[in-house]
Protein backbone atom coordinates (compact mmCIF):
# COMPACT_ATOMS: atom_id res chain seq x y z
CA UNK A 1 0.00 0.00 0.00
CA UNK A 2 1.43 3.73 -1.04
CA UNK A 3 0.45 6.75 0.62
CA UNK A 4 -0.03 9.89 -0.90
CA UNK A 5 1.65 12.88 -0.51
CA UNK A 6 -1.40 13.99 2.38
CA UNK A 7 0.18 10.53 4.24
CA UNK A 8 -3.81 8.81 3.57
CA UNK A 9 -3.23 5.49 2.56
CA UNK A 10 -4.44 4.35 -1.22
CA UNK A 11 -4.76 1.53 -2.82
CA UNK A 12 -3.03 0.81 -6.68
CA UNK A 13 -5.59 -1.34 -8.83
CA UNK A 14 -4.41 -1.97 -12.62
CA UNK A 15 -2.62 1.34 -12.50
CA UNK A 16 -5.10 3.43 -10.32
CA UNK A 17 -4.75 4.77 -7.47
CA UNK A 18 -8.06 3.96 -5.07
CA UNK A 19 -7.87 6.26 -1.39
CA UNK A 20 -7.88 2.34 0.89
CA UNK A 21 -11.40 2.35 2.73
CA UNK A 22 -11.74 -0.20 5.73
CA UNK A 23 -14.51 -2.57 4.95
CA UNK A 24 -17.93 -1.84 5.92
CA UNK A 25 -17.86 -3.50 9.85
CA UNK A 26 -20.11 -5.75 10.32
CA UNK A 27 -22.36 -6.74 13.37
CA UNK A 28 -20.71 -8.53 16.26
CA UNK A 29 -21.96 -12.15 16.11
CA UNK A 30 -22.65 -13.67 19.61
CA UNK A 31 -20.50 -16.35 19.62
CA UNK A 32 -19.90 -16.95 23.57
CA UNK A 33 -22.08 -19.97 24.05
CA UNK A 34 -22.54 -23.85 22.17
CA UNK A 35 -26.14 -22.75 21.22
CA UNK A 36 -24.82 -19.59 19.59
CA UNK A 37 -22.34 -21.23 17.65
CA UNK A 38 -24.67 -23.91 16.53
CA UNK A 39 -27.29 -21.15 14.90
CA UNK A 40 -24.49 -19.36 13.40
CA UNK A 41 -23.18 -23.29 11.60
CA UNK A 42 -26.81 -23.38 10.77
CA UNK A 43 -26.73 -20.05 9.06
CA UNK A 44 -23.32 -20.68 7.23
CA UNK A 45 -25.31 -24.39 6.22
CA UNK A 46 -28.03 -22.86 4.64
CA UNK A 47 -26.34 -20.15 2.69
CA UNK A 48 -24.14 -22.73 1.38
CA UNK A 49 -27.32 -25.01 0.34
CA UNK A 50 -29.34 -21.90 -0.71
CA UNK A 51 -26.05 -21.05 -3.23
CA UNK A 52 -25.44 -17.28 -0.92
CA UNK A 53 -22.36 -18.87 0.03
CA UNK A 54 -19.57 -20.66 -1.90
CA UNK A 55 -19.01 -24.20 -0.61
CA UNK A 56 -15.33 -23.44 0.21
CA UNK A 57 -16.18 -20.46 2.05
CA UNK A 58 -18.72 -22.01 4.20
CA UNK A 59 -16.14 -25.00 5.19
CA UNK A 60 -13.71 -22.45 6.14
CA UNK A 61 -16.43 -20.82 8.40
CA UNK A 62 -17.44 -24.06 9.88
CA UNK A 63 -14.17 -24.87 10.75
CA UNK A 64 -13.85 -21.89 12.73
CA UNK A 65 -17.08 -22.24 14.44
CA UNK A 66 -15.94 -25.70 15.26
CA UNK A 67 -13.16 -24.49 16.95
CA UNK A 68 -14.54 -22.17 19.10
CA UNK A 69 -16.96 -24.65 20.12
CA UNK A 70 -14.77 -27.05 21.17
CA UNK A 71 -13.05 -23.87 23.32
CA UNK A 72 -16.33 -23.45 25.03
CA UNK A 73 -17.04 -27.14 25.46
CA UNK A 74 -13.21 -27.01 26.93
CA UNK A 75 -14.14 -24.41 29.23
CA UNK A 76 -17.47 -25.42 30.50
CA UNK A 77 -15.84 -28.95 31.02
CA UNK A 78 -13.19 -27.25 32.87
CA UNK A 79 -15.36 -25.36 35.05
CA UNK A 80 -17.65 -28.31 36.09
CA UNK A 81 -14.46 -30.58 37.38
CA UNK A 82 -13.14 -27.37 38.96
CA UNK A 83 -16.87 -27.26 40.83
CA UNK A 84 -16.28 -31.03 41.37
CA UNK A 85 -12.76 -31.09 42.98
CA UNK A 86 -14.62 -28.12 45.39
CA UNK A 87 -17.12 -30.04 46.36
CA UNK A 88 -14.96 -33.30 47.26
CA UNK A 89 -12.24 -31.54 49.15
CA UNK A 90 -15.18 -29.72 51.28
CA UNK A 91 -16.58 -33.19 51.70
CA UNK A 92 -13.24 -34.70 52.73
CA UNK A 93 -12.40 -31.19 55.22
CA UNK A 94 -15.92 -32.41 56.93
CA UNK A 95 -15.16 -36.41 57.62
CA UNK A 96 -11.84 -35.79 58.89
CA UNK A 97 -13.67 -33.03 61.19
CA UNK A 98 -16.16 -35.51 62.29
């Protein structure tokens, strides 16, 4: 990328020279739970079927998505033996108490 003598950034396309725009943003997707991520694989599935989406596109996407489900499955599995090993060293403090 070249910048211009006003140090903006532009862009050279077959000889032209474009000012660089960042893309349009798009909305944040809500991505923080399993049942999130599994609408959002459902949405990617049926653009793919419905032709919105090219096939390689959409098993690029899923791949992501199935990596940031396994993160939260990860974590919530995580969590649960943390909760677990709690609850069995309270319940061994209280028989050697007793």
């Amino acid at each position: 990328m070249k910048h211009s003598g006003k140090d903006k950034p532009v862009q050279v396309i077959e000889g032209e020279h474009l000012p660089a725009h960042p893309p349009p943003k798009l909305p944040r997707l809500r991505l923080g739970t399993l049942r999130e991520v599994r609408r959002e694989m459902a949405k990617v599935y049926e653009e793919v079927r419905r032709l919105k989406l090219p096939s390689q596109e959409g098993t690029r996407l899923i791949y992501m998505l199935t990596a940031i489900s396994n993160q939260i499955r990860d974590t919530e599995l995580e969590q649960r033996i943390e909760k677990l090993e709690q609850a069995s060293e309270e319940l061994r403090a209280k028989n050697r108490t007793t």
